[in-house]
PDB file of N, CA and C in Angstrom:
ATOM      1  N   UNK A   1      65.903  67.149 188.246  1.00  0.00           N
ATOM      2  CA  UNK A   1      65.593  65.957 187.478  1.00  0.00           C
ATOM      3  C   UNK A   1      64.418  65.245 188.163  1.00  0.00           C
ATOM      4  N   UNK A   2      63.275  64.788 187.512  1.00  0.00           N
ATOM      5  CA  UNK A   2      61.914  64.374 188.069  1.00  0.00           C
ATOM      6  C   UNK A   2      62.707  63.025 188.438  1.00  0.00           C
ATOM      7  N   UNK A   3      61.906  62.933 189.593  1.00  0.00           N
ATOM      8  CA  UNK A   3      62.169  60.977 190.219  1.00  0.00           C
ATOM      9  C   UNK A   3      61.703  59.921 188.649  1.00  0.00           C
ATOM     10  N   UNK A   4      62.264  59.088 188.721  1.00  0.00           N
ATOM     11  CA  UNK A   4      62.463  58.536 187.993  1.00  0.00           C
ATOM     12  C   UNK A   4      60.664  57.512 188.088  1.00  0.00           C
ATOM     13  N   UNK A   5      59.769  56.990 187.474  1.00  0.00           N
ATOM     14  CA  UNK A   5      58.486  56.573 187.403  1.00  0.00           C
ATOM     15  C   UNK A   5      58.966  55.156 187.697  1.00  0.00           C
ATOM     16  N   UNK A   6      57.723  54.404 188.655  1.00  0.00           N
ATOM     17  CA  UNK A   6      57.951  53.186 188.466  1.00  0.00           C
ATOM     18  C   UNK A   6      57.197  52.375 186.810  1.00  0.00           C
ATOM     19  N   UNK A   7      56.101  53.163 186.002  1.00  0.00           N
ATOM     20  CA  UNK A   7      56.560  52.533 185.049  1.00  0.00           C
ATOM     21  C   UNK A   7      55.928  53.782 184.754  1.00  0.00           C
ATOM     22  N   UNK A   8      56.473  54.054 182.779  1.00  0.00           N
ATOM     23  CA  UNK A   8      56.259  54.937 181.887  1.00  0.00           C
ATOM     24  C   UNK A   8      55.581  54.545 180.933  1.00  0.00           C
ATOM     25  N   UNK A   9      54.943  55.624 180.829  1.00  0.00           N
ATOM     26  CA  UNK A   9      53.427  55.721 179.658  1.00  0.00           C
ATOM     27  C   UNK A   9      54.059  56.362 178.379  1.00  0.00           C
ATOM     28  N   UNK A  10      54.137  55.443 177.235  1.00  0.00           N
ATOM     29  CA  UNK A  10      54.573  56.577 176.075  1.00  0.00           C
ATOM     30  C   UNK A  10      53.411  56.230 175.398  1.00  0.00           C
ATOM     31  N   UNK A  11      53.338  57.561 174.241  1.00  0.00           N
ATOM     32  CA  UNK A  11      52.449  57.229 173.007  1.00  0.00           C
ATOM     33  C   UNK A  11      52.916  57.503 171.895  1.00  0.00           C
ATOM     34  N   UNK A  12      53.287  57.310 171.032  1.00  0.00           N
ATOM     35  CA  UNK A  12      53.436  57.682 169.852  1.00  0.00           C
ATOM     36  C   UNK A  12      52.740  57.574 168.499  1.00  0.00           C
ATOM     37  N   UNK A  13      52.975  58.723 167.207  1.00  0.00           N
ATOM     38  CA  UNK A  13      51.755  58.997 166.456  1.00  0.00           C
ATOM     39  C   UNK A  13      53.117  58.981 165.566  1.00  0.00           C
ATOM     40  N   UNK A  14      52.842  57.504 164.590  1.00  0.00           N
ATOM     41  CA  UNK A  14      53.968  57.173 163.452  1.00  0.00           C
ATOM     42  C   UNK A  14      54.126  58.343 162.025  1.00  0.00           C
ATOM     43  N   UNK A  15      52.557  59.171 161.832  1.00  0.00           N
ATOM     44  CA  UNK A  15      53.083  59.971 160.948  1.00  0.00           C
ATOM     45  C   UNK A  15      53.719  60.924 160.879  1.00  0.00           C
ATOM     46  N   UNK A  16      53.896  61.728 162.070  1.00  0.00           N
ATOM     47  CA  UNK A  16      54.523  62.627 162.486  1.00  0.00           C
ATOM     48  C   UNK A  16      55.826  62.333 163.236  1.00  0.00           C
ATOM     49  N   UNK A  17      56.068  61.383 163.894  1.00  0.00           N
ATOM     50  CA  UNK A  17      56.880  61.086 164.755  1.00  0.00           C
ATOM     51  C   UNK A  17      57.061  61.296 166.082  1.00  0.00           C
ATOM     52  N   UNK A  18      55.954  62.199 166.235  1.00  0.00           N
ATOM     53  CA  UNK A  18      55.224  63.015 167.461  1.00  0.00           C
ATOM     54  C   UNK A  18      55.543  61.628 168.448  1.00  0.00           C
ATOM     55  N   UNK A  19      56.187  61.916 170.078  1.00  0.00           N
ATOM     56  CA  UNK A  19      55.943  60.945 171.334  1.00  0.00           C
ATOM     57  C   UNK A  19      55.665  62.263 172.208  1.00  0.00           C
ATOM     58  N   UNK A  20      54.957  60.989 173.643  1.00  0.00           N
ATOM     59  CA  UNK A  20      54.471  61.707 174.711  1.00  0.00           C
ATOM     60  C   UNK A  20      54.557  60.561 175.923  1.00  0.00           C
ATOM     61  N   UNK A  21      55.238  61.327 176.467  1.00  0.00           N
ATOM     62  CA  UNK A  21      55.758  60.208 177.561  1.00  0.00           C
ATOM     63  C   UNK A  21      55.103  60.826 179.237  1.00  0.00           C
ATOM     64  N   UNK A  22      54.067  60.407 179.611  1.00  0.00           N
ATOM     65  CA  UNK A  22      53.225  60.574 180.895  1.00  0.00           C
ATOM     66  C   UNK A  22      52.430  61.643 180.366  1.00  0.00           C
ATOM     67  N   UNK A  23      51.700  61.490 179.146  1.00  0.00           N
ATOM     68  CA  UNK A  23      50.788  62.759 178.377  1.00  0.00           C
ATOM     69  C   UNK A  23      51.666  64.315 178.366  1.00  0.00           C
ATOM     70  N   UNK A  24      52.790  64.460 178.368  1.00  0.00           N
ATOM     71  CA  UNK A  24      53.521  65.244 178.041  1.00  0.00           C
ATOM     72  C   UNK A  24      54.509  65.218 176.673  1.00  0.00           C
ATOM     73  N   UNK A  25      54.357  65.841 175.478  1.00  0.00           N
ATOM     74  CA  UNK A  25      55.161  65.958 174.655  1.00  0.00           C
ATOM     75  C   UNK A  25      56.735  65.765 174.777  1.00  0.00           C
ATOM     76  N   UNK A  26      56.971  65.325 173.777  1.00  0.00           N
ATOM     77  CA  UNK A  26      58.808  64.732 174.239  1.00  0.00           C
ATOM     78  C   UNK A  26      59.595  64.993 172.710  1.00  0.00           C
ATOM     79  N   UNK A  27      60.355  66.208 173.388  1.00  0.00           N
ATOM     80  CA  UNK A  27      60.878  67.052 171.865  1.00  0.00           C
ATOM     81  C   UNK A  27      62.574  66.563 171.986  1.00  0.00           C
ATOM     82  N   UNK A  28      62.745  65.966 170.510  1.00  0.00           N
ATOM     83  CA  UNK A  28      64.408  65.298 170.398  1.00  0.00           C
ATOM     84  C   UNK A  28      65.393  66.653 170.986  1.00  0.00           C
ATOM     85  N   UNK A  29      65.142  67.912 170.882  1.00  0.00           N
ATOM     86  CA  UNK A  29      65.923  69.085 170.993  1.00  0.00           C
ATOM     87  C   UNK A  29      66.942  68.992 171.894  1.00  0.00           C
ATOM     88  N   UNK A  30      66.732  68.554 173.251  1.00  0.00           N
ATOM     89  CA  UNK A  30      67.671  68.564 174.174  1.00  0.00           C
ATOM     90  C   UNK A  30      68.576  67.230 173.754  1.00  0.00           C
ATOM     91  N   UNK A  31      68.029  66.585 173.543  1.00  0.00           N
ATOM     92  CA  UNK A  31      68.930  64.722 173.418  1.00  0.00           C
ATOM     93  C   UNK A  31      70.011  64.592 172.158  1.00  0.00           C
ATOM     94  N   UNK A  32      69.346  65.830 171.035  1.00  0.00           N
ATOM     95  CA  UNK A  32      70.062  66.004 169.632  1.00  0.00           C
ATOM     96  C   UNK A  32      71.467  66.691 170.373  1.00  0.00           C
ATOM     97  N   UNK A  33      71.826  67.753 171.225  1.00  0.00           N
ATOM     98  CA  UNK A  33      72.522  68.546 171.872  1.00  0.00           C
ATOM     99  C   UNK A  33      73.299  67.422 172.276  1.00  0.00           C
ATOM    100  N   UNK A  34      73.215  66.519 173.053  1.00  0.00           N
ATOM    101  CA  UNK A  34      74.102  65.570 173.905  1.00  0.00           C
ATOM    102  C   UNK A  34      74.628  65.054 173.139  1.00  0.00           C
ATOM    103  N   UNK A  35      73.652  64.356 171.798  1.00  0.00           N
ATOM    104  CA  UNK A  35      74.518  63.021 170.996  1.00  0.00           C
ATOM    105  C   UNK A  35      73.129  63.043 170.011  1.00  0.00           C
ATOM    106  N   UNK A  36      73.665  63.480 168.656  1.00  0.00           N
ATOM    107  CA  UNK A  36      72.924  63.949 167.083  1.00  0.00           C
ATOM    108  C   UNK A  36      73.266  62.397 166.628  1.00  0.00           C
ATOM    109  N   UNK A  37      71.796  61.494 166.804  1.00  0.00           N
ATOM    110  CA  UNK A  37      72.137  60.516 166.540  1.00  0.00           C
ATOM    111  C   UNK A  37      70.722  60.658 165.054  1.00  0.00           C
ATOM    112  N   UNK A  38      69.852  61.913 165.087  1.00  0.00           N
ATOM    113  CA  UNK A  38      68.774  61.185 164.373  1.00  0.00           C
ATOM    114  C   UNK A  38      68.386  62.897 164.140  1.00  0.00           C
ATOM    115  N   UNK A  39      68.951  64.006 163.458  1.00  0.00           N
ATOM    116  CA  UNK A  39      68.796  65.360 163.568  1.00  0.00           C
ATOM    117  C   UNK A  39      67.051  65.166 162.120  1.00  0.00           C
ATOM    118  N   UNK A  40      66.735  64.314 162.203  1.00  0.00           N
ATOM    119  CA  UNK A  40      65.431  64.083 161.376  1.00  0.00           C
ATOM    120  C   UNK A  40      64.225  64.008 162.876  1.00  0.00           C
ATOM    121  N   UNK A  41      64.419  63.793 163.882  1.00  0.00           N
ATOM    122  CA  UNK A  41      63.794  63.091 164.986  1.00  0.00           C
ATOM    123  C   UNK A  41      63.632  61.650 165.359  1.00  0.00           C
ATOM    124  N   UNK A  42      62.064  61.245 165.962  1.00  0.00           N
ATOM    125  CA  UNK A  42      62.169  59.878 166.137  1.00  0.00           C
ATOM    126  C   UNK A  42      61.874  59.119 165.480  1.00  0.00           C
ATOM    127  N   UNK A  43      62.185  57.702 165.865  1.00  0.00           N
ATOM    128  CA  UNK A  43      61.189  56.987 165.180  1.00  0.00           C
ATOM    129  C   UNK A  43      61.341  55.402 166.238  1.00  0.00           C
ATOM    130  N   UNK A  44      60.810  54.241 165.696  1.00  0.00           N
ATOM    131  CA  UNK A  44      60.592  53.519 166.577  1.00  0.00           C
ATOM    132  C   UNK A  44      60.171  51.766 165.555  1.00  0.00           C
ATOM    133  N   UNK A  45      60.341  51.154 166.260  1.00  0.00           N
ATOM    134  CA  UNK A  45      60.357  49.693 165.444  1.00  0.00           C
ATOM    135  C   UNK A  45      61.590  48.964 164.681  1.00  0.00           C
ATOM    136  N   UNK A  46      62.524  49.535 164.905  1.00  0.00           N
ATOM    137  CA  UNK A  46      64.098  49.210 164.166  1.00  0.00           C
ATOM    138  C   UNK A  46      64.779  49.626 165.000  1.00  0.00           C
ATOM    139  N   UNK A  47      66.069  49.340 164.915  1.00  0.00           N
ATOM    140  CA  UNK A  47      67.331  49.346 165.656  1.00  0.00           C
ATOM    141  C   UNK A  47      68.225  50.336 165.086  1.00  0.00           C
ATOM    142  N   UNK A  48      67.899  51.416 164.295  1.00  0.00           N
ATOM    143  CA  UNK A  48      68.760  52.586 163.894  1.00  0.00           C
ATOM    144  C   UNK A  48      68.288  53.786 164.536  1.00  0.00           C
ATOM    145  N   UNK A  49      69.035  55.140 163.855  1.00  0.00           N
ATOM    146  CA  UNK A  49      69.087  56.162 164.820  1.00  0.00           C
ATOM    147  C   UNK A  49      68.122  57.083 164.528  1.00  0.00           C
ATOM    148  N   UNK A  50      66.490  57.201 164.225  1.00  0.00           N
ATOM    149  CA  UNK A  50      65.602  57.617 164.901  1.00  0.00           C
ATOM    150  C   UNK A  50      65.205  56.740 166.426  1.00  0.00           C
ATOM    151  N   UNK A  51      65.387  55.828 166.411  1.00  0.00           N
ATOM    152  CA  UNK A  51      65.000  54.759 167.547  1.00  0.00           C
ATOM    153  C   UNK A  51      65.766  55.140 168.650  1.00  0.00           C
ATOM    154  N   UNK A  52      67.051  55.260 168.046  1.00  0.00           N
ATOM    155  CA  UNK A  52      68.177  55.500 169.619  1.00  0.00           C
ATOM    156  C   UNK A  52      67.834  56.719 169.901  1.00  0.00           C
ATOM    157  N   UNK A  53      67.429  57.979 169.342  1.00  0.00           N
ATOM    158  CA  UNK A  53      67.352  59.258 169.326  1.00  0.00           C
ATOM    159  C   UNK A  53      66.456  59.742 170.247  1.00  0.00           C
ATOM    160  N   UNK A  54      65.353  58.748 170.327  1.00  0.00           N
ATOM    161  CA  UNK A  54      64.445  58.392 170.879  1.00  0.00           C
ATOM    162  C   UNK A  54      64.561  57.686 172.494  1.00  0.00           C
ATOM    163  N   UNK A  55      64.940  56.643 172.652  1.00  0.00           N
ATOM    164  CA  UNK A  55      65.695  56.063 173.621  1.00  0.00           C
ATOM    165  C   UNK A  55      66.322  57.370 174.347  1.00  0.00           C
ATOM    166  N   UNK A  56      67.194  58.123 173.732  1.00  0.00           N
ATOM    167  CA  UNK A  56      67.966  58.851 174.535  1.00  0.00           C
ATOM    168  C   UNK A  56      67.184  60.265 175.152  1.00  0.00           C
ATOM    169  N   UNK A  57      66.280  60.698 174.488  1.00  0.00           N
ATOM    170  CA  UNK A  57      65.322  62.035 174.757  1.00  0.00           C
ATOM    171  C   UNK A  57      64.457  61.070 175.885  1.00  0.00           C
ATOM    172  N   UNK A  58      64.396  59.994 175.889  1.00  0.00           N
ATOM    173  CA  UNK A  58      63.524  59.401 177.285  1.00  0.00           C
ATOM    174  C   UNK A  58      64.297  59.212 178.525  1.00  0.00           C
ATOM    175  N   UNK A  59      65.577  58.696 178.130  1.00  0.00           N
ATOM    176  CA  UNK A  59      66.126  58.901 179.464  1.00  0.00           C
ATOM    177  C   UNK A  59      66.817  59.908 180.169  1.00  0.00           C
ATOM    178  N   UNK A  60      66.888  60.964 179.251  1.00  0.00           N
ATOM    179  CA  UNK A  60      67.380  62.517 179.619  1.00  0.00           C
ATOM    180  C   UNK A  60      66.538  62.491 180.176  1.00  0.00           C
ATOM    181  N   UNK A  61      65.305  62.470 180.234  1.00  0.00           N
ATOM    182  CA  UNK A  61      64.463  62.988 181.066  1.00  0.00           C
ATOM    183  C   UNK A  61      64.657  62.656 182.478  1.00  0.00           C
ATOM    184  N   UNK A  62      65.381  61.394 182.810  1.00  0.00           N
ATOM    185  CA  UNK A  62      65.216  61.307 184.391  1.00  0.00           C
ATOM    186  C   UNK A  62      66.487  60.507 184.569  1.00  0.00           C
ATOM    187  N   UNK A  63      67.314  60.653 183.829  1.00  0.00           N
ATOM    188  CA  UNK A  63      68.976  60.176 184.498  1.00  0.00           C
ATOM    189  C   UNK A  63      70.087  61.575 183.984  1.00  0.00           C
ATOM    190  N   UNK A  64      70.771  61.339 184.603  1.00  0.00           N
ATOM    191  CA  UNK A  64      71.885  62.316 184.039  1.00  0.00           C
ATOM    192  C   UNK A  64      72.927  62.079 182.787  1.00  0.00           C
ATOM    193  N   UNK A  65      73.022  63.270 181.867  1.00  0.00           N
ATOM    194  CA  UNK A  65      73.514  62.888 180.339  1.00  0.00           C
ATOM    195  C   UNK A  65      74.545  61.869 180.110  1.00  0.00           C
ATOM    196  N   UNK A  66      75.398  61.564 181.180  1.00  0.00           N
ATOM    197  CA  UNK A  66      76.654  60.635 180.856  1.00  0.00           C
ATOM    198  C   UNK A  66      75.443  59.201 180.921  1.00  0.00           C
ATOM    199  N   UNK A  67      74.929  58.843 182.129  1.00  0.00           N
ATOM    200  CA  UNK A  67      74.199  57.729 182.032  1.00  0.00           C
ATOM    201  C   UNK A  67      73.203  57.233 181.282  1.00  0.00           C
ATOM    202  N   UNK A  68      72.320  58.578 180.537  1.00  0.00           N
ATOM    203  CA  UNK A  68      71.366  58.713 179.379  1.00  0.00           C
ATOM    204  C   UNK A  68      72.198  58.123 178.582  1.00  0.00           C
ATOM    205  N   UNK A  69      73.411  58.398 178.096  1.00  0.00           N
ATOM    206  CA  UNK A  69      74.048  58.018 176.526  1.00  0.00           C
ATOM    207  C   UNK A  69      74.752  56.740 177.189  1.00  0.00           C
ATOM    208  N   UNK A  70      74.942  56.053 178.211  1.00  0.00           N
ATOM    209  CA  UNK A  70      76.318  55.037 178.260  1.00  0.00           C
ATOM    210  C   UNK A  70      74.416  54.469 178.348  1.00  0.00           C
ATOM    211  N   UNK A  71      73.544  54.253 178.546  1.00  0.00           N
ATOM    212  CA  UNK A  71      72.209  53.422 178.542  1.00  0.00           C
ATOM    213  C   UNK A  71      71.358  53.541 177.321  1.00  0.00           C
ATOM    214  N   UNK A  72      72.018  54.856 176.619  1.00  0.00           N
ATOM    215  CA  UNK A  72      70.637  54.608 175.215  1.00  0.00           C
ATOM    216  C   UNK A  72      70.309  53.335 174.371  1.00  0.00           C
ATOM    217  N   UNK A  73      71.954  52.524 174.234  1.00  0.00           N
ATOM    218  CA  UNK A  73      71.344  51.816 173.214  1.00  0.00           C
ATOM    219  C   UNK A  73      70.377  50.714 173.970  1.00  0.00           C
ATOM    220  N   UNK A  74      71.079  49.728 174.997  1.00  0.00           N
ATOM    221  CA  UNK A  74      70.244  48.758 175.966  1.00  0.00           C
ATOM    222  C   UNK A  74      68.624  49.073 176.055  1.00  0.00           C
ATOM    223  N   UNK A  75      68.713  50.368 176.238  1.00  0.00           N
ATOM    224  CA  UNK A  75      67.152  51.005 176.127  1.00  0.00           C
ATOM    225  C   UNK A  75      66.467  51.136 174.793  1.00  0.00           C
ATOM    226  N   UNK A  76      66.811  51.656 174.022  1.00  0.00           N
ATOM    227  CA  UNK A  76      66.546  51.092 172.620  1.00  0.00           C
ATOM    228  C   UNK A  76      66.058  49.741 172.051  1.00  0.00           C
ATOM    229  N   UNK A  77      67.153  48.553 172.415  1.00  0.00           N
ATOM    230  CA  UNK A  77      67.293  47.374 171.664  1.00  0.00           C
ATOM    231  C   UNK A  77      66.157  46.859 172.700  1.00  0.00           C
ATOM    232  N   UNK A  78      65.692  47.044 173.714  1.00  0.00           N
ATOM    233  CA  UNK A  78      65.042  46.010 174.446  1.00  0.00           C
ATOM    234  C   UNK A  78      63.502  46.758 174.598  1.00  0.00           C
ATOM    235  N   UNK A  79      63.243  48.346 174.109  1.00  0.00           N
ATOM    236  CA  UNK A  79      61.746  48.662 174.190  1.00  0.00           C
ATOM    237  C   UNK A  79      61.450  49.229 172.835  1.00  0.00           C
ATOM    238  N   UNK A  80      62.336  50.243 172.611  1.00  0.00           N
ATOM    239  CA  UNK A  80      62.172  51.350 171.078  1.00  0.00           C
ATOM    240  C   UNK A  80      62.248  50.494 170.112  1.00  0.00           C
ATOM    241  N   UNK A  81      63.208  49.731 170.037  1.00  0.00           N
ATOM    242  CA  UNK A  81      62.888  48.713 168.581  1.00  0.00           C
ATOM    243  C   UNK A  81      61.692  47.413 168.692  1.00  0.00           C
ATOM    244  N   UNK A  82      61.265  47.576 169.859  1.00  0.00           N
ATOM    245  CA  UNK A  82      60.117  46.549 169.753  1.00  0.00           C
ATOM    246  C   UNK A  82      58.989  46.837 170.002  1.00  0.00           C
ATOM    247  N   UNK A  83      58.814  48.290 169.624  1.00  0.00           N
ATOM    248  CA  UNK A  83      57.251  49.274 169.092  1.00  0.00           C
ATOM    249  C   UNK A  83      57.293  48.748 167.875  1.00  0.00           C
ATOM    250  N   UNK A  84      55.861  48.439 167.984  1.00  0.00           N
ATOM    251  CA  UNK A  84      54.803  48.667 166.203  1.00  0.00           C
ATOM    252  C   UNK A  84      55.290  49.732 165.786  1.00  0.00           C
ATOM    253  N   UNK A  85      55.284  49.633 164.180  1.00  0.00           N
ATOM    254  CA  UNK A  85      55.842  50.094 162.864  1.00  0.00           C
ATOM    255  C   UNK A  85      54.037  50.979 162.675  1.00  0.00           C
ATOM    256  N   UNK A  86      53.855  51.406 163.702  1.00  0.00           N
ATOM    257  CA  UNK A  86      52.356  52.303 163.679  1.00  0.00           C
ATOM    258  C   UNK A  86      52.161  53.307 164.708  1.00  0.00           C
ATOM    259  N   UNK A  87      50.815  53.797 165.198  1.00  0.00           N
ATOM    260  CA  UNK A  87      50.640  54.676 165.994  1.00  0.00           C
ATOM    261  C   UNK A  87      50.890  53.599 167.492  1.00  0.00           C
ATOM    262  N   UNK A  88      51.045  54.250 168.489  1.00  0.00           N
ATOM    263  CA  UNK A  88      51.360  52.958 169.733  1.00  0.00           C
ATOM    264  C   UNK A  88      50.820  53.910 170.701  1.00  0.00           C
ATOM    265  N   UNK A  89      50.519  53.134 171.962  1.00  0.00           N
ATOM    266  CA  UNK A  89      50.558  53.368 173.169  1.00  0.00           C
ATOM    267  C   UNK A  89      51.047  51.929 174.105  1.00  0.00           C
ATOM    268  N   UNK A  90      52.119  52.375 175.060  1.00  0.00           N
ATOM    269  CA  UNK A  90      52.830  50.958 175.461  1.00  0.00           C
ATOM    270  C   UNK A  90      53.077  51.867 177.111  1.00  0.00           C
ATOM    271  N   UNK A  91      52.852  50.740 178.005  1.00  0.00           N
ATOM    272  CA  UNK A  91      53.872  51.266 179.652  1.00  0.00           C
ATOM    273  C   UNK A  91      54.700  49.826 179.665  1.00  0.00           C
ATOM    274  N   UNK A  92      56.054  50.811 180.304  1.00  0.00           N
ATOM    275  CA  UNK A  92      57.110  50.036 180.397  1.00  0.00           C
ATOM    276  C   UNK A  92      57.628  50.074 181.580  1.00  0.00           C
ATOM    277  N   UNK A  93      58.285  48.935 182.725  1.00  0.00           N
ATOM    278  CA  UNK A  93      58.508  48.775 183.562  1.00  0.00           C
ATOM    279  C   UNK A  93      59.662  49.619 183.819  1.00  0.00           C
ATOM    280  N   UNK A  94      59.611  50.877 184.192  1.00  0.00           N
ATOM    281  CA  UNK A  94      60.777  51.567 183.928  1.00  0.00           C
ATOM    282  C   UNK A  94      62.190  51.550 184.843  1.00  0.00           C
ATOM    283  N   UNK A  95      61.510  51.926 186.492  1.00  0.00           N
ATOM    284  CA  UNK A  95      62.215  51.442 187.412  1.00  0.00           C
ATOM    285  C   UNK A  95      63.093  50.902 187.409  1.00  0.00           C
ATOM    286  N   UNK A  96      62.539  49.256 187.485  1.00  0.00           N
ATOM    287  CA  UNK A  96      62.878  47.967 187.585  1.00  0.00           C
ATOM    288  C   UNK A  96      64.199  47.878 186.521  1.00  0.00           C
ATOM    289  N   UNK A  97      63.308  48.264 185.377  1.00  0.00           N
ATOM    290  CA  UNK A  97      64.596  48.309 184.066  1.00  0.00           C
ATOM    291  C   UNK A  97      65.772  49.312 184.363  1.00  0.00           C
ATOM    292  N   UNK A  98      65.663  50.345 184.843  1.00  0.00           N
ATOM    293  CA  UNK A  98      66.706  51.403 185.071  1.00  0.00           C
ATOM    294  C   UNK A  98      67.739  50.490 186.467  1.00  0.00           C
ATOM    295  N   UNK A  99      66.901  50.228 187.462  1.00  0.00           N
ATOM    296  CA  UNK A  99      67.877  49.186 188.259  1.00  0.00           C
ATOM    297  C   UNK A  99      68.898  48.330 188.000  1.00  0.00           C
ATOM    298  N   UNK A 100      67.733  47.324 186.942  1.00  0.00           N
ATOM    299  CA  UNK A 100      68.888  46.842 186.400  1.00  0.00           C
ATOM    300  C   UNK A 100      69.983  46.424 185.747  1.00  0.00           C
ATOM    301  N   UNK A 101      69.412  47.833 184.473  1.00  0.00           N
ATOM    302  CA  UNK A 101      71.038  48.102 184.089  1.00  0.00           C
ATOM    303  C   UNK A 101      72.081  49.084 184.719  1.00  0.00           C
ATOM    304  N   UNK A 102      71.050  49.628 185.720  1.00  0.00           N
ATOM    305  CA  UNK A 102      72.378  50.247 186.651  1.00  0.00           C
ATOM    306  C   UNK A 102      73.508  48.663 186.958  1.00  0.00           C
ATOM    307  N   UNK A 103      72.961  48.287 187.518  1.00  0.00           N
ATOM    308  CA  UNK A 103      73.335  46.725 188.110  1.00  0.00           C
ATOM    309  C   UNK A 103      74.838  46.359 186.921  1.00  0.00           C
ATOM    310  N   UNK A 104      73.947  46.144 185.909  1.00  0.00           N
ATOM    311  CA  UNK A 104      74.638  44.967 184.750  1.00  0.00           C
ATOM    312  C   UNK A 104      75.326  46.378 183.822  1.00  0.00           C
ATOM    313  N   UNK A 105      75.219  47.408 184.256  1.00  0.00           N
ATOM    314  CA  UNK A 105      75.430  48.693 183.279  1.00  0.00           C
ATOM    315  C   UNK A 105      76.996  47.879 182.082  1.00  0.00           C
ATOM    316  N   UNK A 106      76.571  48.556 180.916  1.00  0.00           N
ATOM    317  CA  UNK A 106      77.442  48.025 180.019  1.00  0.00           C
ATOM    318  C   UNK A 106      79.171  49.239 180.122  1.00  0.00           C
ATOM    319  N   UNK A 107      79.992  48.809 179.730  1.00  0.00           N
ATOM    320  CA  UNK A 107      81.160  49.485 180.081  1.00  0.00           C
ATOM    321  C   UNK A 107      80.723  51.153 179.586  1.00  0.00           C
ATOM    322  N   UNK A 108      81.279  51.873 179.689  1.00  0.00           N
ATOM    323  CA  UNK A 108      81.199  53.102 178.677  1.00  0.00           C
ATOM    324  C   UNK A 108      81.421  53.290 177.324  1.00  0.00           C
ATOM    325  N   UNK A 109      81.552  53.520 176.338  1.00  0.00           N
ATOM    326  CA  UNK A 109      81.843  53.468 175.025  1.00  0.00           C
ATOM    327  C   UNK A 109      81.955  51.976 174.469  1.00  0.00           C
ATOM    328  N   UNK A 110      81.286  51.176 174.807  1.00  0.00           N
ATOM    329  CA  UNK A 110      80.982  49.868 174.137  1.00  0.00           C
ATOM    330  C   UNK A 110      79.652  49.443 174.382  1.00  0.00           C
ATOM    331  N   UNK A 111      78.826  49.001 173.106  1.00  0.00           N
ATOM    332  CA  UNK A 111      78.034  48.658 172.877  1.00  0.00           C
ATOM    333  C   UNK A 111      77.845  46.998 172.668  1.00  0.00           C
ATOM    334  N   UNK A 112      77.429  46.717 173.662  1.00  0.00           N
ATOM    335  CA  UNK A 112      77.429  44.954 173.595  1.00  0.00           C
ATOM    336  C   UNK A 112      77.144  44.545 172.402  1.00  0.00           C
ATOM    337  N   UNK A 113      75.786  44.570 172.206  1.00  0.00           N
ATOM    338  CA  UNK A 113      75.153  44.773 170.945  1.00  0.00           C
ATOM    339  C   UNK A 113      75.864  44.128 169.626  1.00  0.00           C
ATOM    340  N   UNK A 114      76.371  45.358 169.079  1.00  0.00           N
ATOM    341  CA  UNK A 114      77.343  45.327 168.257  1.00  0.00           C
ATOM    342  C   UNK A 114      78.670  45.362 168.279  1.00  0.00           C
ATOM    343  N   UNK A 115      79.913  45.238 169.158  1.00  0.00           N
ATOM    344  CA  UNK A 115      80.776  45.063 169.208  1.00  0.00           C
ATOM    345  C   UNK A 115      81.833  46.332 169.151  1.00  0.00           C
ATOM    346  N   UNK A 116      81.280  47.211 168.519  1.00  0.00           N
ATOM    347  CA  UNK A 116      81.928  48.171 168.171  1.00  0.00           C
ATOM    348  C   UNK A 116      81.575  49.926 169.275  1.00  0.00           C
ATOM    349  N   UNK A 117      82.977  50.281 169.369  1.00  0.00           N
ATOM    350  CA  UNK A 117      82.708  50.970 169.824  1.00  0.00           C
ATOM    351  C   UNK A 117      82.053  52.752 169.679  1.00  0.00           C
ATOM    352  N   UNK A 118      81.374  53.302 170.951  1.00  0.00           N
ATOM    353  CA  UNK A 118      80.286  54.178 170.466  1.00  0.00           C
ATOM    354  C   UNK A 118      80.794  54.927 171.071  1.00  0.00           C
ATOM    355  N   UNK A 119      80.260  56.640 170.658  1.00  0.00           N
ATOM    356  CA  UNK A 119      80.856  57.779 171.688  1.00  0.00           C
ATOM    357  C   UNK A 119      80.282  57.853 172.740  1.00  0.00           C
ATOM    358  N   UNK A 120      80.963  58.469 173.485  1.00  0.00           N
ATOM    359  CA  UNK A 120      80.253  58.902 175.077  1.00  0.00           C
ATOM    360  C   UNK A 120      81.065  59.764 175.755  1.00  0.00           C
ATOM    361  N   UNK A 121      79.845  61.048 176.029  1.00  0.00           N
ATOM    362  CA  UNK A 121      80.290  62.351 177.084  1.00  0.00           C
ATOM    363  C   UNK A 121      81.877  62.257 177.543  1.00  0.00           C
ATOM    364  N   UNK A 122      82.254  63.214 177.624  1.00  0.00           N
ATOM    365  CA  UNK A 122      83.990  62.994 177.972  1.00  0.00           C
ATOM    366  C   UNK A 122      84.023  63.805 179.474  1.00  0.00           C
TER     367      UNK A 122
END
């Protein structure tokens, strides 16, 4: 698993749905496997499941799958849904952010958010 970046470079290209996170392509394939939240791919600017789908193929990349999915949505609601509804390029304090929801991490199968509860790795 690559060290985790102190901050991350994504880009994304809204007609395709195409992201690239440190100029490397970022394919839903592995993240659909863990948790089929968006079997269409990504997407970004809303709070549904191209966005989380998304969220979660970013942090597979550098946490391990139980902590990728008990962190997708937090990661979602606070960067993926607050991309432009267009083509983007954004860096995000990644580190810092991964710290501190290690810190404040939300229980397992509950989503602050919404109240209701979500699946997670068994």
């Amino acid at each position: 698993m690559p060290k985790i970046p102190a901050t991350l470079r994504l880009k994304g290209k809204l007609a395709t749905g195409e992201v690239w996170v440190s100029d490397k392509p970022l394919s839903p394939a592995r993240s659909i496997k863990v948790f089929n939240h968006s079997p269409t791919g990504f997407s970004w600017d809303y709070g549904g499941s191209g966005p989380a789908q998304l969220a979660l193929a970013i942090l597979l990349k550098y946490l391990p799958a139980r902590e990728a999915v008990r962190l997708r949505q937090p990661f979602k609601w606070e960067f993926i849904a607050a991309l432009p509804q267009e083509d983007f390029e954004a860096e995000l304090d990644f580190r810092k952010w991964i710290a501190e929801a290690r810190r404040g991490d939300p229980s397992p199968g509950h989503n602050p958010l919404s109240g209701f509860p979500t699946n997670t790795l068994q």
